[in-house]
PDB file of N, CA and C in Angstrom:
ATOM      1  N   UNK A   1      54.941  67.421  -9.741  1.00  0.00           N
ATOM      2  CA  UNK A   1      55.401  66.681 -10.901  1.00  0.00           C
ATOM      3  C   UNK A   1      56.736  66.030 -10.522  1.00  0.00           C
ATOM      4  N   UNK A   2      57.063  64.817 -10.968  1.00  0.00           N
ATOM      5  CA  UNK A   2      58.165  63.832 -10.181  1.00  0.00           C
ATOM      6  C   UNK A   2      59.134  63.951 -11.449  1.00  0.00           C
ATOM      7  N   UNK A   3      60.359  63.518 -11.002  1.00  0.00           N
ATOM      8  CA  UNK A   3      61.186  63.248 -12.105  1.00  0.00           C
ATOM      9  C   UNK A   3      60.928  62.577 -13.193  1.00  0.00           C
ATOM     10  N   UNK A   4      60.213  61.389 -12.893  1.00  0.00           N
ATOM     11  CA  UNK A   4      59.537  60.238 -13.769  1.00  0.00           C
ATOM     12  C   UNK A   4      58.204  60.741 -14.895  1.00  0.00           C
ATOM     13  N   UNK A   5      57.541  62.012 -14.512  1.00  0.00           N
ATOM     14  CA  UNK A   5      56.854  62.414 -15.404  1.00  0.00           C
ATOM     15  C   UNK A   5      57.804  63.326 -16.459  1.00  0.00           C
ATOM     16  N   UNK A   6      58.344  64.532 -15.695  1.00  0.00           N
ATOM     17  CA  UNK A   6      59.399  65.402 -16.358  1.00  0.00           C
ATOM     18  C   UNK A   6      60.398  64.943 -17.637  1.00  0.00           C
ATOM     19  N   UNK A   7      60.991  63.397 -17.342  1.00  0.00           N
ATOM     20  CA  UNK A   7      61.280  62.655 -18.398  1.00  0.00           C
ATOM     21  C   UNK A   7      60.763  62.296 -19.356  1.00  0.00           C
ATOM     22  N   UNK A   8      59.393  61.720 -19.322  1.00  0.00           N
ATOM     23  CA  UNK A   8      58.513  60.918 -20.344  1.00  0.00           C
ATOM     24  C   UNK A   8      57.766  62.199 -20.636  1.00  0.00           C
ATOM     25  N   UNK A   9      58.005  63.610 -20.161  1.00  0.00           N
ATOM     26  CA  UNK A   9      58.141  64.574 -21.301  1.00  0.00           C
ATOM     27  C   UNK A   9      58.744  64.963 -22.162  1.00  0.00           C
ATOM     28  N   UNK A  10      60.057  64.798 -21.567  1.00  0.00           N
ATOM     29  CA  UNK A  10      61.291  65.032 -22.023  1.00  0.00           C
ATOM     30  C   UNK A  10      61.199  63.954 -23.202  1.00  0.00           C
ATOM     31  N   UNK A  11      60.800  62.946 -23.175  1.00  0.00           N
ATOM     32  CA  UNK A  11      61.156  61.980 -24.607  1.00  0.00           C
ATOM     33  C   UNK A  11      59.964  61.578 -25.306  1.00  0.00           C
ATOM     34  N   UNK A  12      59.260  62.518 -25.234  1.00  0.00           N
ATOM     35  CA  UNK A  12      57.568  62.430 -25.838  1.00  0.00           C
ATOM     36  C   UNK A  12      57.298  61.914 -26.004  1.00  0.00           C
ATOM     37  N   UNK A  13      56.885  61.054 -24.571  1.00  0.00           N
ATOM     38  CA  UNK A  13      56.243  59.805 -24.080  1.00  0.00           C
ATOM     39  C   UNK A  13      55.222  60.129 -23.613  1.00  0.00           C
ATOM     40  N   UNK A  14      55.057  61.539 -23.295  1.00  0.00           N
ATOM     41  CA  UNK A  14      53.857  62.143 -22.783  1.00  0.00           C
ATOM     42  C   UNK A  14      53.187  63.763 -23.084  1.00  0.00           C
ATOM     43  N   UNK A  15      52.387  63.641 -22.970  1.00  0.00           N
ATOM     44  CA  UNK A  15      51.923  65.143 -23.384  1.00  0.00           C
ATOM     45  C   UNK A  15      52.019  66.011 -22.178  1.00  0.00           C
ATOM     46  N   UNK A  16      52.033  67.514 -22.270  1.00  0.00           N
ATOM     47  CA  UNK A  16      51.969  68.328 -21.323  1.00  0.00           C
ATOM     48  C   UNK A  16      50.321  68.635 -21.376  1.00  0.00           C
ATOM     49  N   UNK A  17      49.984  68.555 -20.148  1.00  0.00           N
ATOM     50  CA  UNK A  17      48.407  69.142 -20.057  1.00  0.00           C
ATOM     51  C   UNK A  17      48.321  70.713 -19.927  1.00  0.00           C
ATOM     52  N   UNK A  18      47.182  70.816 -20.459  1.00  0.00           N
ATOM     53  CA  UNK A  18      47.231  72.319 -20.356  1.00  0.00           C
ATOM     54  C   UNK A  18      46.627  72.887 -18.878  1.00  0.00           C
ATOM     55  N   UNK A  19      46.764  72.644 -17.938  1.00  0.00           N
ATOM     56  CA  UNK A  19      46.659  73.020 -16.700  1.00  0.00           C
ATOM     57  C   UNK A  19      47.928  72.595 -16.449  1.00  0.00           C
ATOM     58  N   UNK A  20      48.793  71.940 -16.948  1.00  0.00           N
ATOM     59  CA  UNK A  20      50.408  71.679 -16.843  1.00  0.00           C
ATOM     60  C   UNK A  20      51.370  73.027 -17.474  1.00  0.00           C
ATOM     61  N   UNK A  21      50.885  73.485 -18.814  1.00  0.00           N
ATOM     62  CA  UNK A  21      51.304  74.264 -19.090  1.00  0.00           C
ATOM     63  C   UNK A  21      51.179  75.871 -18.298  1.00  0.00           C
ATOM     64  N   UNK A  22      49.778  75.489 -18.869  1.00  0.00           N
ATOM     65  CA  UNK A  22      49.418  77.101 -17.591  1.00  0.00           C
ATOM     66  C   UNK A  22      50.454  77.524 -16.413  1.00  0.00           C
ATOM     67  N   UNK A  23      51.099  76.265 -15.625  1.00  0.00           N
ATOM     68  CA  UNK A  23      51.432  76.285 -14.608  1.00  0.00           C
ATOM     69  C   UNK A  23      53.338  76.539 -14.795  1.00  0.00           C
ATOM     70  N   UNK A  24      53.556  76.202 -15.596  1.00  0.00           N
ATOM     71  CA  UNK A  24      54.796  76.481 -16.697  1.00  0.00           C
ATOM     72  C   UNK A  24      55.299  78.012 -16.957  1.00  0.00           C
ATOM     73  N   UNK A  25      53.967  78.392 -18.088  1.00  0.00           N
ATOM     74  CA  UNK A  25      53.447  80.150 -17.990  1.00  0.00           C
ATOM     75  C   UNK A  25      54.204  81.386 -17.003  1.00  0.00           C
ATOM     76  N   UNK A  26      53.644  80.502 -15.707  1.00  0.00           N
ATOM     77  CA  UNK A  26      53.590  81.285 -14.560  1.00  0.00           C
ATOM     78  C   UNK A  26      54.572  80.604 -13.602  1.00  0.00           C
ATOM     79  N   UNK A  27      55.284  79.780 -13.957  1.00  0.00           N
ATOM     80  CA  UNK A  27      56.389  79.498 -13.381  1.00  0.00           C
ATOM     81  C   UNK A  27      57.794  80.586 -13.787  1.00  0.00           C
ATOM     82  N   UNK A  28      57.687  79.910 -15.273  1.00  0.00           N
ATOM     83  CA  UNK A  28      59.109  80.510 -15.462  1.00  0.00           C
ATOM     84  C   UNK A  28      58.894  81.518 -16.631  1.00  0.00           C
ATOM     85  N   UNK A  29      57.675  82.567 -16.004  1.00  0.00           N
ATOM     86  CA  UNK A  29      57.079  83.948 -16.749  1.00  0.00           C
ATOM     87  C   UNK A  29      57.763  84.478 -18.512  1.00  0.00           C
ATOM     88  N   UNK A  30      57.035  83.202 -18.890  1.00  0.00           N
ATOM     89  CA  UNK A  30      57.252  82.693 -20.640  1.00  0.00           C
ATOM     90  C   UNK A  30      55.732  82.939 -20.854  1.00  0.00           C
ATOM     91  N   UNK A  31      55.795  83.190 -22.164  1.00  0.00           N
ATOM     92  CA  UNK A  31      54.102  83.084 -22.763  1.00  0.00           C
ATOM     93  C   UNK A  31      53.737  81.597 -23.447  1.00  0.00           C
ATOM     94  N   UNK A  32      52.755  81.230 -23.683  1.00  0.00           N
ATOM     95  CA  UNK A  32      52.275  79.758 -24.138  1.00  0.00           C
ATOM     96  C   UNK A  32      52.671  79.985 -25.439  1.00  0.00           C
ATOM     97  N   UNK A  33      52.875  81.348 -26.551  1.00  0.00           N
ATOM     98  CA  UNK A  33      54.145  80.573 -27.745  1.00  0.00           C
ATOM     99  C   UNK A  33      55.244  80.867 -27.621  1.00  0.00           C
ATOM    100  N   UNK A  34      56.217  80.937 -26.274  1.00  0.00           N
ATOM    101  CA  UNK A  34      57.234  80.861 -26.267  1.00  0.00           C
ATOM    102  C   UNK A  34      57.621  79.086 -26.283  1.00  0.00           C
ATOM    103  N   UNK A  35      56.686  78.629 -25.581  1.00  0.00           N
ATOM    104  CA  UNK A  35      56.528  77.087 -24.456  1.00  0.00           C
ATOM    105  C   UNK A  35      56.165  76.737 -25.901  1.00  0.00           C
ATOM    106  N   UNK A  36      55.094  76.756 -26.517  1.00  0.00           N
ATOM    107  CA  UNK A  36      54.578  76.041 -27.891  1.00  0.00           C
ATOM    108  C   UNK A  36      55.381  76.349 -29.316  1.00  0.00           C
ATOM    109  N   UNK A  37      56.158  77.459 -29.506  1.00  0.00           N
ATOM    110  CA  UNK A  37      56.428  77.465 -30.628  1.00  0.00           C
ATOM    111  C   UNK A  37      58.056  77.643 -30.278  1.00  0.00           C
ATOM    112  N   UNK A  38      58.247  77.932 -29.100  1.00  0.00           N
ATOM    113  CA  UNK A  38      60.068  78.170 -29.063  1.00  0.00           C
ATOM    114  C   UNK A  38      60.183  79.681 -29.537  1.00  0.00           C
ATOM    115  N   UNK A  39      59.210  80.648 -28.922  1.00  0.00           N
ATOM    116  CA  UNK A  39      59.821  81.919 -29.667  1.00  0.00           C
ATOM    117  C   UNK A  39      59.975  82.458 -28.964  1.00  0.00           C
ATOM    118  N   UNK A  40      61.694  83.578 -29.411  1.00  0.00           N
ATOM    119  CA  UNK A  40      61.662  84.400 -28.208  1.00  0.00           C
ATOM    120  C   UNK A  40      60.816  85.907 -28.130  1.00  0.00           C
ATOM    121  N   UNK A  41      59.720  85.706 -28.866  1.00  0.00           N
ATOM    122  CA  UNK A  41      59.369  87.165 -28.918  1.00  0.00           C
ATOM    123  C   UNK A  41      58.288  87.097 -27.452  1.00  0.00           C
ATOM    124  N   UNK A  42      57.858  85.784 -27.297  1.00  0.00           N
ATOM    125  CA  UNK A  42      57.017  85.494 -26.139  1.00  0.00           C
ATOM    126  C   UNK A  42      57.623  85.755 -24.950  1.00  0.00           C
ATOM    127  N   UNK A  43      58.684  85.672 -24.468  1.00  0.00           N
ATOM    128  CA  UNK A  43      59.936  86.221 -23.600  1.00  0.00           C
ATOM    129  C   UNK A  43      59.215  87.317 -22.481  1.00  0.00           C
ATOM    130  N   UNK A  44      58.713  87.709 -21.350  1.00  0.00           N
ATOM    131  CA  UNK A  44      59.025  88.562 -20.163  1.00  0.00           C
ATOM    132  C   UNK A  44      60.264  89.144 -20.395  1.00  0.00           C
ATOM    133  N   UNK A  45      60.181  89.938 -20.101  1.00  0.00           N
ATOM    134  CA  UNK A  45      61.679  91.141 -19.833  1.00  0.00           C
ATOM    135  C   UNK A  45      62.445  90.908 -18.841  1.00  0.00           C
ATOM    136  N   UNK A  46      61.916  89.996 -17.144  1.00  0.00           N
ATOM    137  CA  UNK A  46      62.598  89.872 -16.318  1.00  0.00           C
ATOM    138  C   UNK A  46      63.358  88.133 -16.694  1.00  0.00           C
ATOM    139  N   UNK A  47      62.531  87.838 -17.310  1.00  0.00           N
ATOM    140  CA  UNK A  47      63.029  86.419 -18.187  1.00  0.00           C
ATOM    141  C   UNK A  47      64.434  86.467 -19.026  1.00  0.00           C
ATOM    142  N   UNK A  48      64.523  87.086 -19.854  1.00  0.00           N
ATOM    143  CA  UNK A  48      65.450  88.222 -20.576  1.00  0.00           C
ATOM    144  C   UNK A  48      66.759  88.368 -19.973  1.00  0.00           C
ATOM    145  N   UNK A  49      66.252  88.480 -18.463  1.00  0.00           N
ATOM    146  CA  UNK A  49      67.462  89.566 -17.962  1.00  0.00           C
ATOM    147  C   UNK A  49      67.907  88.025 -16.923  1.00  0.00           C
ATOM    148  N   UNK A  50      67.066  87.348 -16.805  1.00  0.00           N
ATOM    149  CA  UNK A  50      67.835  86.167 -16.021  1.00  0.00           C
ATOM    150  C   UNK A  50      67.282  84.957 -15.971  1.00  0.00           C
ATOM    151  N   UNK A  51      67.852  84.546 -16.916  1.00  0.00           N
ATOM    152  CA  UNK A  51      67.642  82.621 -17.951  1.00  0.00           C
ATOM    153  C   UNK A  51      68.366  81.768 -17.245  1.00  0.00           C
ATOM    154  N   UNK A  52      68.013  80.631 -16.467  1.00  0.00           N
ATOM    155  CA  UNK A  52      68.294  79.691 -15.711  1.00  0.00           C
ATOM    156  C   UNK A  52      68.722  78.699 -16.749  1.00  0.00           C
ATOM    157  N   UNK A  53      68.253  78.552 -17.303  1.00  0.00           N
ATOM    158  CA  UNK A  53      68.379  77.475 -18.735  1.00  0.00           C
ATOM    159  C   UNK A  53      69.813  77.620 -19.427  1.00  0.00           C
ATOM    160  N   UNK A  54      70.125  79.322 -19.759  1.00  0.00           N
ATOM    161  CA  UNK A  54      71.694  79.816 -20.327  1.00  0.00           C
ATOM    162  C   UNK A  54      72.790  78.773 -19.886  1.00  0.00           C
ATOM    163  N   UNK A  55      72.989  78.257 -18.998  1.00  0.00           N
ATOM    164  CA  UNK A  55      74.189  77.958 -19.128  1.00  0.00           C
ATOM    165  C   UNK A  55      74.239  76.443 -19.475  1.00  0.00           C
ATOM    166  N   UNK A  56      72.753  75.730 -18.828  1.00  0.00           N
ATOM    167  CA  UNK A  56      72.643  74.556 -19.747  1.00  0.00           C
ATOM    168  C   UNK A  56      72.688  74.396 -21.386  1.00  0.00           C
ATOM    169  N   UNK A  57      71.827  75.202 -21.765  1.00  0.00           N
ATOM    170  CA  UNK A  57      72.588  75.355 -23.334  1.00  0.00           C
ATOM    171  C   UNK A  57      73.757  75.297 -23.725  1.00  0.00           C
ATOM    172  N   UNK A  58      74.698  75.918 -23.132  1.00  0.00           N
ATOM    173  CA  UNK A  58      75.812  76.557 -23.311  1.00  0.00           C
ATOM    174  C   UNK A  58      76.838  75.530 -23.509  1.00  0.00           C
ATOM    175  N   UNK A  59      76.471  74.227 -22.363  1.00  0.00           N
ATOM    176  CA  UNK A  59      77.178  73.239 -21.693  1.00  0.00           C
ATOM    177  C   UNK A  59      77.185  72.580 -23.351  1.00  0.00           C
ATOM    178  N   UNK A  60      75.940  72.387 -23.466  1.00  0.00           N
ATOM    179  CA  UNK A  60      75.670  71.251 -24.637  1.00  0.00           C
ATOM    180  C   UNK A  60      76.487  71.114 -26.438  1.00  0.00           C
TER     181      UNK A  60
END
């Protein structure tokens, strides 16, 4: 996936496929309603303990 797709996700210009998501899942060991609904109950425990994302939030 190129920068150029990642964006025109980013500004929902495009949909995520679900063989896109799947791959998401098992990337960054989230459940599909963490990814679909934003919840943290969907959360991994090793996810939990170390969020790559934290400090981008943080920035914002």
């Amino acid at each position: 996936m190129d920068k150029n797709v990642i964006t025109r996700i980013e500004t929902n210009k495009r949909y995520v496929t679900d063989i896109e998501l799947k791959a998401f899942v098992e990337v960054f060991h989230v459940s599909y309603n963490y990814l679909i609904d934003n919840s943290k109950k969907g959360l991994n425990s090793a996810y939990t303990k170390f969020n790559p994302f934290k400090s981008i939030k943080s920035q914002s």
